[in-house]
C-alpha atoms as a PDB file:
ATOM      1  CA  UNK A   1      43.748   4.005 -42.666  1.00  0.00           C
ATOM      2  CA  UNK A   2      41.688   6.880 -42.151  1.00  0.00           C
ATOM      3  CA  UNK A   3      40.758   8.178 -38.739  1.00  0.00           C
ATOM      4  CA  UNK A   4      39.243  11.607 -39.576  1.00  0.00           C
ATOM      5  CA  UNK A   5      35.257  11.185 -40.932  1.00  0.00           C
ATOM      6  CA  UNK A   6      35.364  12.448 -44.497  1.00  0.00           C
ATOM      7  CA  UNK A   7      32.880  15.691 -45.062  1.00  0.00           C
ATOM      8  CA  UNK A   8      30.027  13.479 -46.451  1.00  0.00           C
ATOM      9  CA  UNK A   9      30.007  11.150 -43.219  1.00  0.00           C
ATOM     10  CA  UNK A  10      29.712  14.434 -41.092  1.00  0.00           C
ATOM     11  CA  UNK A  11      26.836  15.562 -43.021  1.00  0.00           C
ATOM     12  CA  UNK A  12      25.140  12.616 -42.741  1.00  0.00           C
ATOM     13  CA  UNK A  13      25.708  12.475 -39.230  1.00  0.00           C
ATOM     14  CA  UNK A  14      24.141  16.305 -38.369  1.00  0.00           C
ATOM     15  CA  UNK A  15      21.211  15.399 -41.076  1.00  0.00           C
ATOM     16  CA  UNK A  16      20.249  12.418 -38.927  1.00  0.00           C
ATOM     17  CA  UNK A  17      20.799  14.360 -35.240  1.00  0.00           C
ATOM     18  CA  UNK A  18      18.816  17.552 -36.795  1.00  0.00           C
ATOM     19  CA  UNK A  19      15.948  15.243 -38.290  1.00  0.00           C
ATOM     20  CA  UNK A  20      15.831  13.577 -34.142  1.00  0.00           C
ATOM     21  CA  UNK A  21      15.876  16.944 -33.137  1.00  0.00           C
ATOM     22  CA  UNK A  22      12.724  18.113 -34.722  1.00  0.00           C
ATOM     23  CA  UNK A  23      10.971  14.819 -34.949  1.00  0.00           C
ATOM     24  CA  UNK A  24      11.267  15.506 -30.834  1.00  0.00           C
ATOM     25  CA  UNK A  25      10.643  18.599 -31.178  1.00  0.00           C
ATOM     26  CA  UNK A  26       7.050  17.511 -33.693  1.00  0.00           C
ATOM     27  CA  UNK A  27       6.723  15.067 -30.505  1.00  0.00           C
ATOM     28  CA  UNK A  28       6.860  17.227 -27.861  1.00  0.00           C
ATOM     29  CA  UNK A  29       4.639  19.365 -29.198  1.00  0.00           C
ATOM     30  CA  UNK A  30       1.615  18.371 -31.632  1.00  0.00           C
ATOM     31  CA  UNK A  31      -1.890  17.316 -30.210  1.00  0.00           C
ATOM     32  CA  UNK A  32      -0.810  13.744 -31.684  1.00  0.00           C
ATOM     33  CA  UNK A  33       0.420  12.569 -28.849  1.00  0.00           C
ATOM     34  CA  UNK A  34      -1.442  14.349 -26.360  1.00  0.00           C
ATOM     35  CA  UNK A  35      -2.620  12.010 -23.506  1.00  0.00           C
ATOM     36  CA  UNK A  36      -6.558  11.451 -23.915  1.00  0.00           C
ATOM     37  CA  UNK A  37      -6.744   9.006 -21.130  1.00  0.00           C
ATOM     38  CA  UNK A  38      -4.825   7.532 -17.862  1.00  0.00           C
ATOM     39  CA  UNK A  39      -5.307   3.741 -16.780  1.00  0.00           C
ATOM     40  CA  UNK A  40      -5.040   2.569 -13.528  1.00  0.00           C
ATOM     41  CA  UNK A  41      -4.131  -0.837 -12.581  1.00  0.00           C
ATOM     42  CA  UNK A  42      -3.338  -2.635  -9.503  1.00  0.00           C
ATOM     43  CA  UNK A  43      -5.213  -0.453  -7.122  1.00  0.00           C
ATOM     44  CA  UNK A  44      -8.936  -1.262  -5.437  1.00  0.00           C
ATOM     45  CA  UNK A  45     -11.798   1.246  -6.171  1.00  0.00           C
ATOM     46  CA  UNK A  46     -10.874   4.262  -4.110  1.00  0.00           C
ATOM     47  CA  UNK A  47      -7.413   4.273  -4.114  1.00  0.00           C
ATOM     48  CA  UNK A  48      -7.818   4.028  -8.073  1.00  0.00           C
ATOM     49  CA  UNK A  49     -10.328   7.258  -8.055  1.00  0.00           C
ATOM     50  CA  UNK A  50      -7.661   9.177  -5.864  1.00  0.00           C
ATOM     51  CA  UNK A  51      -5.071   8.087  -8.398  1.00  0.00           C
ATOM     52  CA  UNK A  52      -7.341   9.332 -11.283  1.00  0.00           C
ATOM     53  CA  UNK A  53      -7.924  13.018  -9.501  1.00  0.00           C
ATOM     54  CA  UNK A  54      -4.268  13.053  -8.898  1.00  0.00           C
ATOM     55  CA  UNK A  55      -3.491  12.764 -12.431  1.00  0.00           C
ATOM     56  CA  UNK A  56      -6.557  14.342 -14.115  1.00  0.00           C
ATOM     57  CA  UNK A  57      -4.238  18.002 -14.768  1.00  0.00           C
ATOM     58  CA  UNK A  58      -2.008  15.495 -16.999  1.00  0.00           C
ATOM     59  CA  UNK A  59      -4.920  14.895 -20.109  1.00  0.00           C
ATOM     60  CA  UNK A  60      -3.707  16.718 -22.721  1.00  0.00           C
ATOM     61  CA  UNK A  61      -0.233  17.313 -22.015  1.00  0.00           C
ATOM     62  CA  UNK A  62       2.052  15.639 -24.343  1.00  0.00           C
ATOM     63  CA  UNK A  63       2.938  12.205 -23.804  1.00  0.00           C
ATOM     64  CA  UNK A  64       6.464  13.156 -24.549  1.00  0.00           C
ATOM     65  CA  UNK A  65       6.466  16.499 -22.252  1.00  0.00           C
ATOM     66  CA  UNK A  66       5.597  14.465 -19.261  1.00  0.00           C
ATOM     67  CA  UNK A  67       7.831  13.634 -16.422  1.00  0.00           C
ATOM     68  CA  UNK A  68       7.165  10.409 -15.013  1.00  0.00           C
ATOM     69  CA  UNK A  69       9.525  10.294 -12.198  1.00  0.00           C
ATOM     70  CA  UNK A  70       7.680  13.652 -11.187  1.00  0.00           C
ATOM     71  CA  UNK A  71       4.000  11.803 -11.773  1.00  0.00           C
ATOM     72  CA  UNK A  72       5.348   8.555  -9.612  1.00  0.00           C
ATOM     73  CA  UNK A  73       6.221  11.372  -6.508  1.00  0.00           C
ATOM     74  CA  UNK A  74       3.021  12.802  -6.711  1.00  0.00           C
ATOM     75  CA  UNK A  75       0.830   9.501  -6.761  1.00  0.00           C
ATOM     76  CA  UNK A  76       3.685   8.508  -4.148  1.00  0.00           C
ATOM     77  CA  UNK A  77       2.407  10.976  -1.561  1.00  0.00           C
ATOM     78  CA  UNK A  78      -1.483   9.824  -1.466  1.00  0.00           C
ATOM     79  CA  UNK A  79      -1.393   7.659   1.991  1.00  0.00           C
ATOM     80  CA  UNK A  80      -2.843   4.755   0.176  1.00  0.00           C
ATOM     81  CA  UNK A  81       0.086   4.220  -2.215  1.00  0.00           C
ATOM     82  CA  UNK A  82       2.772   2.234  -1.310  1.00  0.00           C
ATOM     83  CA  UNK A  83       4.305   2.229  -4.787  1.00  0.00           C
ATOM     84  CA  UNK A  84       3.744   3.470  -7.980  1.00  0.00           C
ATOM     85  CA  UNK A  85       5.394   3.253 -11.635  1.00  0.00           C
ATOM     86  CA  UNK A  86       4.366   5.430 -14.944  1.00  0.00           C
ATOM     87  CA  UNK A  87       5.023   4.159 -18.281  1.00  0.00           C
ATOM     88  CA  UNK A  88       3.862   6.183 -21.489  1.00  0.00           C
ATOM     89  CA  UNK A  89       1.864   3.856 -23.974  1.00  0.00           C
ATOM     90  CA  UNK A  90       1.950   6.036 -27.664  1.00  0.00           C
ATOM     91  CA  UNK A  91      -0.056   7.335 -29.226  1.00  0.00           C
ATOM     92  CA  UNK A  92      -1.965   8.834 -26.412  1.00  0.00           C
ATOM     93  CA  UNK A  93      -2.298   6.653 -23.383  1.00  0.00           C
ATOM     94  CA  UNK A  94      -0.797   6.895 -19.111  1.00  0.00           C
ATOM     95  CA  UNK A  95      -0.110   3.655 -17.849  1.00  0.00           C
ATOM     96  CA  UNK A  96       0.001   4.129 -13.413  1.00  0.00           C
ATOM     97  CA  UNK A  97       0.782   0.883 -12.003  1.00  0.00           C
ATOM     98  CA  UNK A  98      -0.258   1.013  -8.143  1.00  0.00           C
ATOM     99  CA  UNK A  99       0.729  -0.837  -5.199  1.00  0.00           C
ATOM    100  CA  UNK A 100      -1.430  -0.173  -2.775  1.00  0.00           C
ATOM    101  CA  UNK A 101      -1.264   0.307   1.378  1.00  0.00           C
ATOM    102  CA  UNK A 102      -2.974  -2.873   3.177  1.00  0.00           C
ATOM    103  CA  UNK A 103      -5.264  -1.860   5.493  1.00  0.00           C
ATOM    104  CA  UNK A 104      -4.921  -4.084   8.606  1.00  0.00           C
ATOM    105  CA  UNK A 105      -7.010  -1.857  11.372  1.00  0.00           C
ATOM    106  CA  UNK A 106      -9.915   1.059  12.196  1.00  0.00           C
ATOM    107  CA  UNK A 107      -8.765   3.155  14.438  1.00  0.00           C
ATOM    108  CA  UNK A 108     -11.876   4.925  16.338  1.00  0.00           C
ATOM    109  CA  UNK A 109     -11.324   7.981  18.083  1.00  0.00           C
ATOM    110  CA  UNK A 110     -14.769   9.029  19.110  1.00  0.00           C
ATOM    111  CA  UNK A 111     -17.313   8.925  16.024  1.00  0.00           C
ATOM    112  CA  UNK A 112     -14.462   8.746  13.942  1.00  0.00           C
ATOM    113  CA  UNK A 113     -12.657   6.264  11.971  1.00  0.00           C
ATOM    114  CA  UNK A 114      -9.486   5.723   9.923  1.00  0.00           C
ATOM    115  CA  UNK A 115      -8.110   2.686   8.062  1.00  0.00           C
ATOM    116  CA  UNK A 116      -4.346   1.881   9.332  1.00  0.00           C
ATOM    117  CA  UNK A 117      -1.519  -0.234   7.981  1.00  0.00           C
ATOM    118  CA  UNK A 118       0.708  -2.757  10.048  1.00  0.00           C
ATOM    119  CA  UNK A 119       3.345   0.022  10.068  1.00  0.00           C
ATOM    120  CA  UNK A 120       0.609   1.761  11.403  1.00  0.00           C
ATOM    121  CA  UNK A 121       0.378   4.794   8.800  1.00  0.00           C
ATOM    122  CA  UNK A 122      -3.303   6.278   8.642  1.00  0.00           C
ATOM    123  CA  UNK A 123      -4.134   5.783   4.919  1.00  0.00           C
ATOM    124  CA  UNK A 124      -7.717   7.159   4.784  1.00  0.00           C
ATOM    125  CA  UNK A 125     -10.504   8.606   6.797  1.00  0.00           C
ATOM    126  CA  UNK A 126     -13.697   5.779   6.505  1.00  0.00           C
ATOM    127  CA  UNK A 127     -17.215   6.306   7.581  1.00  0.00           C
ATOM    128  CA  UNK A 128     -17.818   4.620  10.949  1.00  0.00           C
ATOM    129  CA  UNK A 129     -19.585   1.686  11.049  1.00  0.00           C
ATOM    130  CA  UNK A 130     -18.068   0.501   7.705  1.00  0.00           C
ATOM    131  CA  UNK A 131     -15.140  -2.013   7.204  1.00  0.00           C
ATOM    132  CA  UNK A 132     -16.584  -4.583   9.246  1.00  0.00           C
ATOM    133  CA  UNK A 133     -14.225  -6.998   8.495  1.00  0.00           C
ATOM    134  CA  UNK A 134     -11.338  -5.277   9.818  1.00  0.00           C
ATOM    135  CA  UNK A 135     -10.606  -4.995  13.620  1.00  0.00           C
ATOM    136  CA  UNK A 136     -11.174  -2.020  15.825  1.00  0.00           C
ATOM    137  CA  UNK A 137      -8.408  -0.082  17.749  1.00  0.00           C
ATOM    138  CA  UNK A 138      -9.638   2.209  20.245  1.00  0.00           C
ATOM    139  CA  UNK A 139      -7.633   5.470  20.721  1.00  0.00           C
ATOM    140  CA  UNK A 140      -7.867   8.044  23.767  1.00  0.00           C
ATOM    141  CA  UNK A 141      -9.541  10.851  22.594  1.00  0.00           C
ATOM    142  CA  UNK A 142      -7.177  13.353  22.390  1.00  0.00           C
ATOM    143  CA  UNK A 143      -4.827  11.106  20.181  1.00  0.00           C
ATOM    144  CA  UNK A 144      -3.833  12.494  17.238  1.00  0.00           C
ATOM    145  CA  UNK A 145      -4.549  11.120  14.002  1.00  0.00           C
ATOM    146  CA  UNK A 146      -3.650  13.019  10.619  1.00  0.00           C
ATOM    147  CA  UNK A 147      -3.663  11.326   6.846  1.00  0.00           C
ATOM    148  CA  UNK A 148      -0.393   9.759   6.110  1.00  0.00           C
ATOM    149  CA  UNK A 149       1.041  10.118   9.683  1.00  0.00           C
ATOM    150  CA  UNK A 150       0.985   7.619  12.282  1.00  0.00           C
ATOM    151  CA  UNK A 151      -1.345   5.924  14.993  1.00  0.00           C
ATOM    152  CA  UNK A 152       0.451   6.810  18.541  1.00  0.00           C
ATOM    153  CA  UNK A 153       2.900   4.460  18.517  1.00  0.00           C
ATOM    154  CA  UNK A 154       1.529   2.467  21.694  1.00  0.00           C
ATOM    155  CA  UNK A 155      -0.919   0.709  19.136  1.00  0.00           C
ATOM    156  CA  UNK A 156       2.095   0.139  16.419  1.00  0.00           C
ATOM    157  CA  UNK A 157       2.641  -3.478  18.192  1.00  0.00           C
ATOM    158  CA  UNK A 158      -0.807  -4.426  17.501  1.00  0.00           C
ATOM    159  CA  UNK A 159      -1.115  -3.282  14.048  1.00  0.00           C
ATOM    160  CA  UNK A 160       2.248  -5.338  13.053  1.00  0.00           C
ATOM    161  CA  UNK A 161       0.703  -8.251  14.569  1.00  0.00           C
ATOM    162  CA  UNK A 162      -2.465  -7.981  12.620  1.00  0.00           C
ATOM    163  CA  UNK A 163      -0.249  -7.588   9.319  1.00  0.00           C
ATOM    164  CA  UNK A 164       1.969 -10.749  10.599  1.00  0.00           C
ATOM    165  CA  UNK A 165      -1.783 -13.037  11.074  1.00  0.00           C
ATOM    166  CA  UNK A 166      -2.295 -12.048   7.066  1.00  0.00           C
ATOM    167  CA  UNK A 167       1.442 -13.183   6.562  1.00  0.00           C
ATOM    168  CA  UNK A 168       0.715 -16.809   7.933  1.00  0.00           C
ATOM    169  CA  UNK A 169      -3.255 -17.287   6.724  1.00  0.00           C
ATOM    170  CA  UNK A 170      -5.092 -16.181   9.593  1.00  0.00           C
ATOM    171  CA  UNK A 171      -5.651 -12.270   9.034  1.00  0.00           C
ATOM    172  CA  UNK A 172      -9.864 -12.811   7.610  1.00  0.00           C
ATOM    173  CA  UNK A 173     -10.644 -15.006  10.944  1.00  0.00           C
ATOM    174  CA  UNK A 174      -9.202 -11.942  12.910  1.00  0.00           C
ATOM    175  CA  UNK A 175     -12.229 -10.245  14.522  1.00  0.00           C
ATOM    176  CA  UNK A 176     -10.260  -8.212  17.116  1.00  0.00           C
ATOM    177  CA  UNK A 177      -7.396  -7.500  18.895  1.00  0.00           C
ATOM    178  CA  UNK A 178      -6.679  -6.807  22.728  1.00  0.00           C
ATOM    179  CA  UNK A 179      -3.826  -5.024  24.214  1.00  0.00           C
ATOM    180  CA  UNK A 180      -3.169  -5.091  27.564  1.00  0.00           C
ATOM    181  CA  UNK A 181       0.109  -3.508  28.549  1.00  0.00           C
ATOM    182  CA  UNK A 182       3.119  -4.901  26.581  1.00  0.00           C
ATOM    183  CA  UNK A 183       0.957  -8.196  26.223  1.00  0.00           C
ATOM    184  CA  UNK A 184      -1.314  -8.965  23.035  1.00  0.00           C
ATOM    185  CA  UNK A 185      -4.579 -11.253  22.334  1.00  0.00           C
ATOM    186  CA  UNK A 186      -6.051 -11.976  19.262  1.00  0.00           C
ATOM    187  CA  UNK A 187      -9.239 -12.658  19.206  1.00  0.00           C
ATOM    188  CA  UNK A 188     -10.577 -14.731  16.010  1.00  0.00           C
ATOM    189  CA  UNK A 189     -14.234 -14.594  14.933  1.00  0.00           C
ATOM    190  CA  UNK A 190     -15.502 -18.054  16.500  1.00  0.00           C
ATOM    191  CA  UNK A 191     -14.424 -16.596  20.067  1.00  0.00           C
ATOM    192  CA  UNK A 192     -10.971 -18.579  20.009  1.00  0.00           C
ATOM    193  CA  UNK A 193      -8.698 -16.096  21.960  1.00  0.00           C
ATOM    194  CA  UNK A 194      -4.815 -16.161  20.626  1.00  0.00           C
ATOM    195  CA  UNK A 195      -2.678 -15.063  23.286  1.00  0.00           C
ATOM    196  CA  UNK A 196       1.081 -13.940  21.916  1.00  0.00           C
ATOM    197  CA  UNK A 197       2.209 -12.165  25.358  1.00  0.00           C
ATOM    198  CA  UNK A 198       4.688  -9.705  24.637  1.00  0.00           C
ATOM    199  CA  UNK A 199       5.068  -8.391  20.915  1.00  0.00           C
ATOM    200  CA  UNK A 200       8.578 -10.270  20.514  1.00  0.00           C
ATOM    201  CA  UNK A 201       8.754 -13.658  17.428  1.00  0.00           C
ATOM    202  CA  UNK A 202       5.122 -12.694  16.678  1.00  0.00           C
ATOM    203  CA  UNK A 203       5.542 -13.980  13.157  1.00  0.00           C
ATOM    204  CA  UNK A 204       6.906 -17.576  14.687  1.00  0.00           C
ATOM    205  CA  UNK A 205       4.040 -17.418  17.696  1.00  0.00           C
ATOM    206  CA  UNK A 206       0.956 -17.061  14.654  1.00  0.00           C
ATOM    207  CA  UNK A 207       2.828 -19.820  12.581  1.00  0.00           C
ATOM    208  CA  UNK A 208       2.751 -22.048  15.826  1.00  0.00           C
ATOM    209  CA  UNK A 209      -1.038 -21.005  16.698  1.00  0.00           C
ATOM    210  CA  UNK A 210      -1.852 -21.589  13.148  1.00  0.00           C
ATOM    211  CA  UNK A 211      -0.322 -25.339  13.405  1.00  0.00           C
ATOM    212  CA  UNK A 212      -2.601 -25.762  16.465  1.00  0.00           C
ATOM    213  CA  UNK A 213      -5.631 -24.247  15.352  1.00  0.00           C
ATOM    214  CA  UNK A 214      -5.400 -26.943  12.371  1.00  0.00           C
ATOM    215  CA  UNK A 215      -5.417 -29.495  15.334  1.00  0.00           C
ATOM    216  CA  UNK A 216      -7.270 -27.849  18.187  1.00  0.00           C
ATOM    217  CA  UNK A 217      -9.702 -26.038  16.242  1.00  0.00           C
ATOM    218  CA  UNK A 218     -13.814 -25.516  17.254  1.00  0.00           C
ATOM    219  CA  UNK A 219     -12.547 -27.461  20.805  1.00  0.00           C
ATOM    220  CA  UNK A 220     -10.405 -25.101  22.430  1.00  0.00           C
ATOM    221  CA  UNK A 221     -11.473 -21.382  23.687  1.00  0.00           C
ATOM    222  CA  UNK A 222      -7.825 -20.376  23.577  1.00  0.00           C
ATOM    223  CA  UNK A 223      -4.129 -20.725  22.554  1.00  0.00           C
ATOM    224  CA  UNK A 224      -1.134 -19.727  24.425  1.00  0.00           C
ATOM    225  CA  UNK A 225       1.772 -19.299  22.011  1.00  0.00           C
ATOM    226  CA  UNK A 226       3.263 -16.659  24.781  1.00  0.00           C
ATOM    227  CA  UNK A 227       6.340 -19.233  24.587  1.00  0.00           C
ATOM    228  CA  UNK A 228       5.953 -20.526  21.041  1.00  0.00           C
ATOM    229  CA  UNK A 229       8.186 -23.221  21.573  1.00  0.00           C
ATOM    230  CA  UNK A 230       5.656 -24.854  24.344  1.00  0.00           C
ATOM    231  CA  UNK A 231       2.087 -23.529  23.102  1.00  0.00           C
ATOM    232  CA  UNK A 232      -0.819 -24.281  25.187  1.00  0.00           C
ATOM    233  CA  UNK A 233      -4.555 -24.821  24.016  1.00  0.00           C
ATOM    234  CA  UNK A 234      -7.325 -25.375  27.005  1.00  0.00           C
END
């Protein structure tokens, strides 16, 4: 039996690493597979054209040359991605796959506004008076607000609970939210108020207002899910 290659099978074996070598090598380097354009999918409008400045330096560049673990930590640090992947598509295309921060909130300070998540991160800076369909939070005015950071964390209860009416169906009939102390009141576009109380079970108390609403709904001015498990409509 023999165990040691013979000369000819080591031969072989270099001619077939060296040919890899350079056809990498041809790869890396030949206008070939140079990228010539980058699509972005999964992300609205404006989070796509951020995307597409972020990644505008890469045309060119070799498909092969390009990192994509450095790409995804770039496109990772815009405030309006939540999560990104890159995948190279030969001969010459960037695939960026986006998953995109939900905006849940404006935040006014003064004349101006910024879209927030339910974690409350501050994604992007918006021109007031737009976004209509999202509720206002009003902060003091010398709160600050930066890109990517957070809203002062007093409002963090309210933003979760606007991200926990999307969870259970009821986030579009959201026109605003109140709070009061530790104490929180939806208030849905028909004038129905919501009242949760304290931000504890918030996910349970919208799945119980929701069940009411479905009963209760165009008759009552407000729900009390303060207790969930004895909700109150009047």
């Amino acid at each position: 039996m023999r165990f040691v290659p013979s000369g000819r099978s080591l031969l072989a074996a270099i001619a077939v690493l060296v040919a890899v070598g350079t056809a990498y090598v041809i790869a890396y380097s030949t206008p070939v597979f140079a990228v010539e354009r980058v699509t972005v999918s999964g992300a609205p409008p404006e989070v796509a054209r951020e995307v597409t400045a972020a990644t505008t330096d890469l045309v060119g560049k070799s498909l092969v040359a390009i990192d994509a673990d450095d790409v995804e930590g770039t496109l990772r640090a815009l405030p309006a991605v939540a999560g990104v992947s890159v995948d190279r598509a030969f001969p010459d295309t960037l695939v960026v796959r986006i998953a995109p921060e939900r905006p849940v909130a404006v935040v006014r300070r003064g004349p101006s506004s910024w879209q927030a998540t339910g974690s409350g991160k501050v994604i992007r800076e918006i021109e007031t008076g737009t976004q209509r369909h999202l509720p206002r939070l009003w902060l003091a005015k010398g709160s600050t607000i930066r890109l990517g950071g957070q809203i002062p964390p007093g409002f963090v209860p309210a933003t979760r609970a606007l991200a926990e009416a999307h969870a259970v169906g009821l986030g579009s009939r959201v026109k605003g939210i109140r709070p009061v102390g530790d104490e929180l009141t939806l208030v849905l576009r028909r004038g129905t108020e919501i009242r949760l109380g304290r931000a504890t079970e918030v996910g349970l108390k919208l799945t119980v207002a929701s069940k009411v609403l479905q009963l209760v709904d165009g008759s009552t001015s407000y729900v009390d899910v303060s207790v969930p498990q004895r909700p109150v409509a009047g």
